[in-house]
Structure formats: structure tokens, C-alpha cells
PDB file of N, CA and C in Angstrom:
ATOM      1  N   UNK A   1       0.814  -1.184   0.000  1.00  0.00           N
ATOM      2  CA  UNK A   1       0.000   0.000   0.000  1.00  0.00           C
ATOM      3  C   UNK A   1       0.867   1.261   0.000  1.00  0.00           C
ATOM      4  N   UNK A   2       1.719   1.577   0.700  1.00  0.00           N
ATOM      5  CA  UNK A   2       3.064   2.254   0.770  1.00  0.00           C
ATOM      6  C   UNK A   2       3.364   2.237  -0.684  1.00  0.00           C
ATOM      7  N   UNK A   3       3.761   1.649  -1.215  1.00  0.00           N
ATOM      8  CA  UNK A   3       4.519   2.162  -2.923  1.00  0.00           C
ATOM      9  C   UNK A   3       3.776   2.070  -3.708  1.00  0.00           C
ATOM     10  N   UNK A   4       2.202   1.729  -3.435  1.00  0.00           N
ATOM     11  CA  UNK A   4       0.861   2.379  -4.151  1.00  0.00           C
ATOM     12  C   UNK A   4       1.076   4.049  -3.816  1.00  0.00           C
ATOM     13  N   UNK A   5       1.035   4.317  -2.820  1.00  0.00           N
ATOM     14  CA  UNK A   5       1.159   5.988  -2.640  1.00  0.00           C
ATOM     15  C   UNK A   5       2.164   6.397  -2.441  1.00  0.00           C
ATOM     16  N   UNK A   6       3.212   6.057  -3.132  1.00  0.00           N
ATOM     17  CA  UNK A   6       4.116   6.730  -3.265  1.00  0.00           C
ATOM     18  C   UNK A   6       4.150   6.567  -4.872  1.00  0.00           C
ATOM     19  N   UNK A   7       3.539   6.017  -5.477  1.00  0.00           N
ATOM     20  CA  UNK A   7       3.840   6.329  -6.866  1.00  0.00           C
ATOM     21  C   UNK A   7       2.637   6.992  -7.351  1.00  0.00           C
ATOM     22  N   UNK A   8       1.622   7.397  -6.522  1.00  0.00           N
ATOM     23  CA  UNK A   8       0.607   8.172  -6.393  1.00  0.00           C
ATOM     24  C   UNK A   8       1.206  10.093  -6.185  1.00  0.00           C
ATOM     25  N   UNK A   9       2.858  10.113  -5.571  1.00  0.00           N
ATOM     26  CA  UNK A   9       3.218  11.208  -5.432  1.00  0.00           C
ATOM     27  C   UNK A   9       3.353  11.620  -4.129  1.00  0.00           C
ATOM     28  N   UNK A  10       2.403  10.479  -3.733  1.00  0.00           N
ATOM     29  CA  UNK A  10       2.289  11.111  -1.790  1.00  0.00           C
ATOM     30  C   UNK A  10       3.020  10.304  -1.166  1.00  0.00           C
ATOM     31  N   UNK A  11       3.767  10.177   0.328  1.00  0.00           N
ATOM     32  CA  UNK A  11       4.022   9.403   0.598  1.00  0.00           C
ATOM     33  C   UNK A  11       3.353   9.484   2.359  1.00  0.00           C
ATOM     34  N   UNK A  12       3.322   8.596   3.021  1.00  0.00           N
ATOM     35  CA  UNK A  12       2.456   8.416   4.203  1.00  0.00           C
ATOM     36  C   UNK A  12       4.250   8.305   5.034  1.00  0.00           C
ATOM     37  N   UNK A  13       4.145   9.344   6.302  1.00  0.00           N
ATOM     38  CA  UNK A  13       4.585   9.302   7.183  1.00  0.00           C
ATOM     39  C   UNK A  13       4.147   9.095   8.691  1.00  0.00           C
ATOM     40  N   UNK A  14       5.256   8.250   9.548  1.00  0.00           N
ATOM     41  CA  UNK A  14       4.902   7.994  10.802  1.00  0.00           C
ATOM     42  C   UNK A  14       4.590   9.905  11.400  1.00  0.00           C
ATOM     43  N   UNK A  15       3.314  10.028  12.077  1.00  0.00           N
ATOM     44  CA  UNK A  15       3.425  11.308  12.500  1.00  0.00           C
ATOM     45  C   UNK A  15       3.682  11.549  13.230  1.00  0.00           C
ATOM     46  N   UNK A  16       4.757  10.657  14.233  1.00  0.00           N
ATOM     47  CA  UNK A  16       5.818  11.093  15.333  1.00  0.00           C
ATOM     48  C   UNK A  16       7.218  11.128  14.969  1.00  0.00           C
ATOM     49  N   UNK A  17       7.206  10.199  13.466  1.00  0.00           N
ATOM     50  CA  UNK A  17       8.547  10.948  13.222  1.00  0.00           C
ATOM     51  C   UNK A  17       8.176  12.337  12.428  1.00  0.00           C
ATOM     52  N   UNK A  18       7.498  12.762  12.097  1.00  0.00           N
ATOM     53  CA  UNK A  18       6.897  14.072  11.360  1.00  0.00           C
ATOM     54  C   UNK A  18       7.717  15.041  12.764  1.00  0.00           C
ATOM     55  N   UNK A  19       7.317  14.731  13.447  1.00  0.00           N
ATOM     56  CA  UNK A  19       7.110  16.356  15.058  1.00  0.00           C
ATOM     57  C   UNK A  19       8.306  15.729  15.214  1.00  0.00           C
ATOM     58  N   UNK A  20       9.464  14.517  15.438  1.00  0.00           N
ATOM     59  CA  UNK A  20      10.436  14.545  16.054  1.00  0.00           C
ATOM     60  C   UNK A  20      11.684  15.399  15.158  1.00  0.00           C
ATOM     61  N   UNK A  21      11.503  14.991  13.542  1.00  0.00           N
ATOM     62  CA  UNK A  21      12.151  15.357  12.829  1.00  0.00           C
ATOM     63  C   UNK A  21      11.960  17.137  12.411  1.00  0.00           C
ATOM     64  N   UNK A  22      10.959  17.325  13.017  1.00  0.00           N
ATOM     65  CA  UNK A  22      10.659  19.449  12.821  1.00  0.00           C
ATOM     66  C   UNK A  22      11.911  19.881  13.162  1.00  0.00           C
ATOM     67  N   UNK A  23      12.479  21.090  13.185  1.00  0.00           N
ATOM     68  CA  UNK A  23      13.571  21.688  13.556  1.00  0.00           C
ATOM     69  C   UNK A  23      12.973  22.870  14.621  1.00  0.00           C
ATOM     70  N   UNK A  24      12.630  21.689  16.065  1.00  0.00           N
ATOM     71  CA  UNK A  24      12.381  22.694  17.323  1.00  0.00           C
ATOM     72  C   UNK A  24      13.253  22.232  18.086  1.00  0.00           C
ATOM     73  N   UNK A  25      13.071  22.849  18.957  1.00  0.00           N
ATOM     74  CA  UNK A  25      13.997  22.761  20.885  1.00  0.00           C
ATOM     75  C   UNK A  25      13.784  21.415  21.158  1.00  0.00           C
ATOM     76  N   UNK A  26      14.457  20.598  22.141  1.00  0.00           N
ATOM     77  CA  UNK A  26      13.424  19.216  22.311  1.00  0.00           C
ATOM     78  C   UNK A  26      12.327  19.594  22.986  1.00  0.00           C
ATOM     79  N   UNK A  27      12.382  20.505  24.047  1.00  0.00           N
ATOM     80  CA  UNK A  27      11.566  20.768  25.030  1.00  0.00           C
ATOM     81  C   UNK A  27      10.214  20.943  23.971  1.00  0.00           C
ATOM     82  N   UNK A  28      10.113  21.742  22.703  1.00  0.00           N
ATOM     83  CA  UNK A  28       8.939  22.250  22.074  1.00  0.00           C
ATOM     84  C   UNK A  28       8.652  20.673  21.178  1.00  0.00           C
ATOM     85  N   UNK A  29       9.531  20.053  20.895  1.00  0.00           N
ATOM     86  CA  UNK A  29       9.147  18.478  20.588  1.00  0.00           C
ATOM     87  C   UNK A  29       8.423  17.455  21.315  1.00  0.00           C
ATOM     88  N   UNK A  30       8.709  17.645  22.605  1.00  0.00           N
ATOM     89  CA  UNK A  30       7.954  17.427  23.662  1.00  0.00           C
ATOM     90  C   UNK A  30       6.992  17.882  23.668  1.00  0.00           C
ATOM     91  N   UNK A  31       6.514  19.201  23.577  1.00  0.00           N
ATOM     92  CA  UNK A  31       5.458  19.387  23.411  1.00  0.00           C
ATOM     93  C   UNK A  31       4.442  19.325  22.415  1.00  0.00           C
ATOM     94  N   UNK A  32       4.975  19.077  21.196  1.00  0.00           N
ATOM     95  CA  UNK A  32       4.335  19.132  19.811  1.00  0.00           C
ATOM     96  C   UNK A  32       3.265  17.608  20.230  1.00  0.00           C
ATOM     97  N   UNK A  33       4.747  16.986  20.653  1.00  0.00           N
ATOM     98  CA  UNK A  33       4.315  15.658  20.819  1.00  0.00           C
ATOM     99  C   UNK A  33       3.219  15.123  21.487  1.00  0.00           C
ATOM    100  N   UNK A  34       2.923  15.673  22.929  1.00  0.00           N
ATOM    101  CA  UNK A  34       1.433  15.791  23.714  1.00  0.00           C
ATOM    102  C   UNK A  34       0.718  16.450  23.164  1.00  0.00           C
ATOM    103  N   UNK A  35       0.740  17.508  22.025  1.00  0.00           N
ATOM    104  CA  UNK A  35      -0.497  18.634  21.781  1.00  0.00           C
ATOM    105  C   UNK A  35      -0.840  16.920  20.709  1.00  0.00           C
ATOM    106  N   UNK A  36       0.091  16.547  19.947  1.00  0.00           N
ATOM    107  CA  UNK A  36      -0.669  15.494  19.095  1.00  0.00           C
ATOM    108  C   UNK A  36      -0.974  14.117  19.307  1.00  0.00           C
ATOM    109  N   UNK A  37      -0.893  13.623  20.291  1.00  0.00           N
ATOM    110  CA  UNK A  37      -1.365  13.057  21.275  1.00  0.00           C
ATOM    111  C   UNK A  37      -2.859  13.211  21.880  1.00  0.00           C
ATOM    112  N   UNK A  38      -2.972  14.231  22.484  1.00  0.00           N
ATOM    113  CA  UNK A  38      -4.280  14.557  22.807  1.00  0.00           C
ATOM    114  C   UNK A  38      -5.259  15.179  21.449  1.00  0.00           C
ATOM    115  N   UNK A  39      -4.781  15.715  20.846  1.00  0.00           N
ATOM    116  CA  UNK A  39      -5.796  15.405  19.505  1.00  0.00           C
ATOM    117  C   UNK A  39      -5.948  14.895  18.602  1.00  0.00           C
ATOM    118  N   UNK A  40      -4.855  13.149  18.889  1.00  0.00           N
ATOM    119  CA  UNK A  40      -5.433  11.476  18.455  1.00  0.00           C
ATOM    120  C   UNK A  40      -6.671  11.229  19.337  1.00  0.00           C
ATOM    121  N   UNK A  41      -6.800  11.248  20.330  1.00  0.00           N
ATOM    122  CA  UNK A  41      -7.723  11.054  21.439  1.00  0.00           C
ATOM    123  C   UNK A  41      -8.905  12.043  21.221  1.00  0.00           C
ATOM    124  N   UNK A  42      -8.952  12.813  20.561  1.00  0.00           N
ATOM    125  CA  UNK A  42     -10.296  13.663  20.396  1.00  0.00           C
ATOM    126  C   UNK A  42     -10.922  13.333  18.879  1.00  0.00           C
ATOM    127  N   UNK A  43     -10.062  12.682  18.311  1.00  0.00           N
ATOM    128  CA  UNK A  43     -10.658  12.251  16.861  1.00  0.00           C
ATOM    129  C   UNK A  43     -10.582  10.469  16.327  1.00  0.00           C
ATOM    130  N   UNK A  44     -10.089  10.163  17.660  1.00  0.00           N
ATOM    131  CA  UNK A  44      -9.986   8.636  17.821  1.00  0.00           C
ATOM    132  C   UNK A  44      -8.599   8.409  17.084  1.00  0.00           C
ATOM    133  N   UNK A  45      -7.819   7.019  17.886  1.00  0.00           N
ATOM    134  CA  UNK A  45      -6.611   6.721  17.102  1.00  0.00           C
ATOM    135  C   UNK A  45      -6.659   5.599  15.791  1.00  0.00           C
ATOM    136  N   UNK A  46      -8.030   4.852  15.825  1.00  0.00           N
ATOM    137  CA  UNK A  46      -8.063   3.955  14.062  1.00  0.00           C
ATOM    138  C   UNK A  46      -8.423   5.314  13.415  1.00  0.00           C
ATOM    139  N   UNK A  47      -8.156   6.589  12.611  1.00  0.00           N
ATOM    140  CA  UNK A  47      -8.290   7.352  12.091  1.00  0.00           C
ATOM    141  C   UNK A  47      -7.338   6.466  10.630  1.00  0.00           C
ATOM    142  N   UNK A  48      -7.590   7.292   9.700  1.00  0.00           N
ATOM    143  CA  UNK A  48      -6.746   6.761   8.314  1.00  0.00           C
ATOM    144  C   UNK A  48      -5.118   7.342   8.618  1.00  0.00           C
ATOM    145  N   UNK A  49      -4.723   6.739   8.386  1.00  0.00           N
ATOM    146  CA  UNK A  49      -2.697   6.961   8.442  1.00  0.00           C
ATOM    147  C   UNK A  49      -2.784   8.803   8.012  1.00  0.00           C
ATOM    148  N   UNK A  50      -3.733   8.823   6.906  1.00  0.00           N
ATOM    149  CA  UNK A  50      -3.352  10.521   6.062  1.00  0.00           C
ATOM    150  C   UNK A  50      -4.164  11.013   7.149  1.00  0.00           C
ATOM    151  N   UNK A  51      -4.704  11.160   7.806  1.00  0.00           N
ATOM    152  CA  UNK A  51      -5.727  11.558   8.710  1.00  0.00           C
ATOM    153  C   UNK A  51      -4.869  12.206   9.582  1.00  0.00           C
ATOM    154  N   UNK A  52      -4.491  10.785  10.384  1.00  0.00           N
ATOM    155  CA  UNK A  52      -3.126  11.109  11.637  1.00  0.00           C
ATOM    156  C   UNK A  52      -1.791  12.221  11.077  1.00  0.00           C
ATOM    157  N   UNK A  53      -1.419  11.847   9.652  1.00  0.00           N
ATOM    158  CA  UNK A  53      -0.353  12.661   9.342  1.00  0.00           C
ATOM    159  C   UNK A  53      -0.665  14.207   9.736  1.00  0.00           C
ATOM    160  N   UNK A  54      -1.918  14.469   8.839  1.00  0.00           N
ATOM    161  CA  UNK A  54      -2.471  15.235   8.913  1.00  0.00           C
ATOM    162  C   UNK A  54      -2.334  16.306  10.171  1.00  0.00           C
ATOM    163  N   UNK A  55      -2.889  15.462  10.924  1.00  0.00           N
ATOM    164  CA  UNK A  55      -2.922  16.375  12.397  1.00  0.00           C
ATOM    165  C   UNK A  55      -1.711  16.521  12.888  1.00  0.00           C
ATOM    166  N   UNK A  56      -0.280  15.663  12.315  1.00  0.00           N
ATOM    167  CA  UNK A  56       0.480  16.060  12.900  1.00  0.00           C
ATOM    168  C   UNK A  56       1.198  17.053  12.257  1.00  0.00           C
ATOM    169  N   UNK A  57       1.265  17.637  11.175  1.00  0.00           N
ATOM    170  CA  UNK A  57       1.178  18.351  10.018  1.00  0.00           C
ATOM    171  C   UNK A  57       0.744  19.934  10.509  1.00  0.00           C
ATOM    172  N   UNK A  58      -0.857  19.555  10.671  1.00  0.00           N
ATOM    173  CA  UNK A  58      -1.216  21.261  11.397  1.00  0.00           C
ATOM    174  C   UNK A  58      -0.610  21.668  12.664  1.00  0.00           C
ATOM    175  N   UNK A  59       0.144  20.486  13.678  1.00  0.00           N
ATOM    176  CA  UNK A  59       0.464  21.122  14.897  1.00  0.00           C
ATOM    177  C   UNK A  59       1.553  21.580  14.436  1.00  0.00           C
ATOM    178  N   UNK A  60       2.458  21.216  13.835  1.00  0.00           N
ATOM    179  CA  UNK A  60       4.218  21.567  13.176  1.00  0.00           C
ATOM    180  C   UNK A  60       3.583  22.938  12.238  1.00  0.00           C
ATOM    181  N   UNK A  61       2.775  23.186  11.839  1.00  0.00           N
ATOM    182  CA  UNK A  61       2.611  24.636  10.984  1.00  0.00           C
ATOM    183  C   UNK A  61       2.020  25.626  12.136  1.00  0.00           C
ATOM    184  N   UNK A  62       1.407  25.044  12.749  1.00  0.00           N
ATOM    185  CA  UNK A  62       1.078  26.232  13.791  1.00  0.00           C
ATOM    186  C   UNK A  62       2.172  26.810  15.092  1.00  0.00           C
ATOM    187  N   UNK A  63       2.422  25.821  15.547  1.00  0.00           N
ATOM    188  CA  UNK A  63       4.311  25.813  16.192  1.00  0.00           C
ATOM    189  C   UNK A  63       4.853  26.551  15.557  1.00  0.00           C
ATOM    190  N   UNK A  64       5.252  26.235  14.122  1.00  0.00           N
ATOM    191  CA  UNK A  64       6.036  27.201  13.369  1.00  0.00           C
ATOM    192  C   UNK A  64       6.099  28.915  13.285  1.00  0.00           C
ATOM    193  N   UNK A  65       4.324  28.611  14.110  1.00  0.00           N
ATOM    194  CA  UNK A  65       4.062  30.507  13.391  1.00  0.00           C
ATOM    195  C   UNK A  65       4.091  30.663  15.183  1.00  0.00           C
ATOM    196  N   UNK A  66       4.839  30.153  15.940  1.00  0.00           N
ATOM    197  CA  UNK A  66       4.941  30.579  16.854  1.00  0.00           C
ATOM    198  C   UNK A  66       3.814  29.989  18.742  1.00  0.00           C
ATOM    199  N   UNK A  67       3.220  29.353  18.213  1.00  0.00           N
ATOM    200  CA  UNK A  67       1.875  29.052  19.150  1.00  0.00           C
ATOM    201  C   UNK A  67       2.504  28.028  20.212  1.00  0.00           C
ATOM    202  N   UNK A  68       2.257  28.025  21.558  1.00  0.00           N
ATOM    203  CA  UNK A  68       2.541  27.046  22.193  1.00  0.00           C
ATOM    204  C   UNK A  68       1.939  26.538  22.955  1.00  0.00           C
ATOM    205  N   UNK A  69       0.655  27.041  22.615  1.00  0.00           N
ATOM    206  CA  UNK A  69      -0.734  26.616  23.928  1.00  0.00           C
ATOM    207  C   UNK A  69      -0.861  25.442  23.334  1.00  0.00           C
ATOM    208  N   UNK A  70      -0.651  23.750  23.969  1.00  0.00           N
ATOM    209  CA  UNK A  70      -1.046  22.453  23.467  1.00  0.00           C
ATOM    210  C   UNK A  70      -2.011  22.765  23.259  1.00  0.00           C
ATOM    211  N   UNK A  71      -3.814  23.612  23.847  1.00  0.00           N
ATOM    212  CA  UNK A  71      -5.093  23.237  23.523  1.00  0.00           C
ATOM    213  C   UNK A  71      -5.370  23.924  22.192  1.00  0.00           C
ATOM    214  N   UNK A  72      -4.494  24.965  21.905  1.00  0.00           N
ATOM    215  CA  UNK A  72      -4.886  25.629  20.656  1.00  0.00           C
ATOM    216  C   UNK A  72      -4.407  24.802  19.704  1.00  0.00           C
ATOM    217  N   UNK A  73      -3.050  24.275  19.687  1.00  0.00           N
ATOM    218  CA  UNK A  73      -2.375  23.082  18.979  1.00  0.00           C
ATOM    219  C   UNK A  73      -3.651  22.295  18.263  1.00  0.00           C
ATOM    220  N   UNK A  74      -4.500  21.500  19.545  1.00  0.00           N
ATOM    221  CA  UNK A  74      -5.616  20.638  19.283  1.00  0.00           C
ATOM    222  C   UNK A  74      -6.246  21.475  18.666  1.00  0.00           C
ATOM    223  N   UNK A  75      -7.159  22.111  19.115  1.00  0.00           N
ATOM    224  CA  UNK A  75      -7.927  22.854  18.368  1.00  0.00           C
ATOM    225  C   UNK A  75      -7.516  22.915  16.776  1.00  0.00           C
ATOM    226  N   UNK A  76      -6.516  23.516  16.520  1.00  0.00           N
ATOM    227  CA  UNK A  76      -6.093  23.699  14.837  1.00  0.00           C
ATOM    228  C   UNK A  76      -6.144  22.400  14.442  1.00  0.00           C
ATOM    229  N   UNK A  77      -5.449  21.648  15.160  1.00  0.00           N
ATOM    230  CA  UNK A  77      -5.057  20.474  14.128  1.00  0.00           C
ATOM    231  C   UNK A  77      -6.418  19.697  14.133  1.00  0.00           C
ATOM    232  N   UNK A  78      -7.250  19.465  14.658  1.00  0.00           N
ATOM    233  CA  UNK A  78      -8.397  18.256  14.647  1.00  0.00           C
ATOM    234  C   UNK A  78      -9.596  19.344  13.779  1.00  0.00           C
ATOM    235  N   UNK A  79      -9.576  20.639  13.817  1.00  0.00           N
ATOM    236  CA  UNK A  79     -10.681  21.596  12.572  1.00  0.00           C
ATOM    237  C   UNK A  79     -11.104  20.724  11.669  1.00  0.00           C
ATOM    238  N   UNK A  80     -12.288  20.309  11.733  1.00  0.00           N
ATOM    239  CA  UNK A  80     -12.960  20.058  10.014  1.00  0.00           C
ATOM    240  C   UNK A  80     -13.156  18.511  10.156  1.00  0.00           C
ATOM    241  N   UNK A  81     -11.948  17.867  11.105  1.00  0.00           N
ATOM    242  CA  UNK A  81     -12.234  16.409  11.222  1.00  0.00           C
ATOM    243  C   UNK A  81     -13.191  15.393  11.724  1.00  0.00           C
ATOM    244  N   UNK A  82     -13.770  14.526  11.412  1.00  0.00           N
ATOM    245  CA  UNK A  82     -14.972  14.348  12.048  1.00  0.00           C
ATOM    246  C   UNK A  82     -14.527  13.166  13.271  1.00  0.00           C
ATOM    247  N   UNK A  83     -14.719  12.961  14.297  1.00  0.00           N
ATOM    248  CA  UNK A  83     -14.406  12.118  15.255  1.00  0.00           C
ATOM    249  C   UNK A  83     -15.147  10.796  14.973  1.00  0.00           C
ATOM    250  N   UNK A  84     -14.138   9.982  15.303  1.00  0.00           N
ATOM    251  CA  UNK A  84     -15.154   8.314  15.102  1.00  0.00           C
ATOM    252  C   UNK A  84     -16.027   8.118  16.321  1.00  0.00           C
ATOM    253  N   UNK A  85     -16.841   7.613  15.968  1.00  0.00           N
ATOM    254  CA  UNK A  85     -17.493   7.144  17.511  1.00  0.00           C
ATOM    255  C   UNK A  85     -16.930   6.703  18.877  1.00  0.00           C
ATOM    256  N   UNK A  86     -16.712   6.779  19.871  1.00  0.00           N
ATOM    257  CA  UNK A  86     -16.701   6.613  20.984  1.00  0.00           C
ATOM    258  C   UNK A  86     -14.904   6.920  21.335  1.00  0.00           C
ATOM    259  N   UNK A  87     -14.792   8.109  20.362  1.00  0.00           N
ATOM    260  CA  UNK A  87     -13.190   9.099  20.812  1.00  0.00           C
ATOM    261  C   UNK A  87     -13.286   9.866  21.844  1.00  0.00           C
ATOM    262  N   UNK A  88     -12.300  10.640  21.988  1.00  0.00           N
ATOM    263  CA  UNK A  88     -12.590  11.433  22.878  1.00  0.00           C
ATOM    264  C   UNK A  88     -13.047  11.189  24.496  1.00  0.00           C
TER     265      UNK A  88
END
């Protein structure tokens, strides 16, 4: 499935190596890391692999522009997503 989407153009990353590999402090890796953590748990963790990337994706762009409140973290990153049943 992997070199189906990658010859699709996309490729699916682990989204903890996504936040470990960012270029922050560890301390703010640490934190990237619980903000995406707790908003696996608000949108459930069987989510689709692009799903999970996803969210780990919006916490590393919002970090970037400076943000360090973990709940705002959540907030951005889980927007628009629909939660599976019995998340959260």
C-alpha cells in the first residue's frame, strides 16, 4: 500500500517521526508531541494513516508561526475532522 502511494506522489509518514524530525527545541518536541497526542484522542486513534499525518502536520505549521498553547495546537489540528465514535 506504501509504494501504491508513493507512486501516487504522496508518501504516508509515521506522524511522530513528522514532530520529532521538525527543527524545534526538544523541550517544544515534547510538546508538539502531547499537543498530538491529545488530539489522536479527540478524533480517535483507528483514524486513516493521512488523517493522523495530517494532524500532525497542522500542529508543526502552527508551532512554526509561533503558538505554544497544546489546547490551541488541538484545536487547529483536529478543525474540520470528524471524530469516530466513541473518541474522545
Amino acid at each position: 500500500m506504501v509504494a501504491a502511494r508513493a507512486r501516487q506522489g504522496w508518501l504516508v509518514m509515521s506522524p511522530h517521526r513528522l514532530i520529532e524530525g521538525a527543527a524545534f527545541e526538544p523541550e517544544t518536541v515534547a510538546l508538539l508531541t502531547r499537543a498530538y497526542e491529545a488530539a489522536v484522542t479527540v478524533v480517535g486513534k483507528d483514524q486513516p494513516q493521512l488523517v493522523l499525518e495530517t494532524i500532525a502536520r497542522q500542529i508543526i505549521e502552527i508551532a512554526g508561526r509561533g503558538e505554544r498553547d497544546p489546547r490551541k495546537m488541538v484545536e487547529y489540528a483536529v478543525r474540520g475532522i470528524e471524530p469516530l465514535p466513541g473518541a474522545g
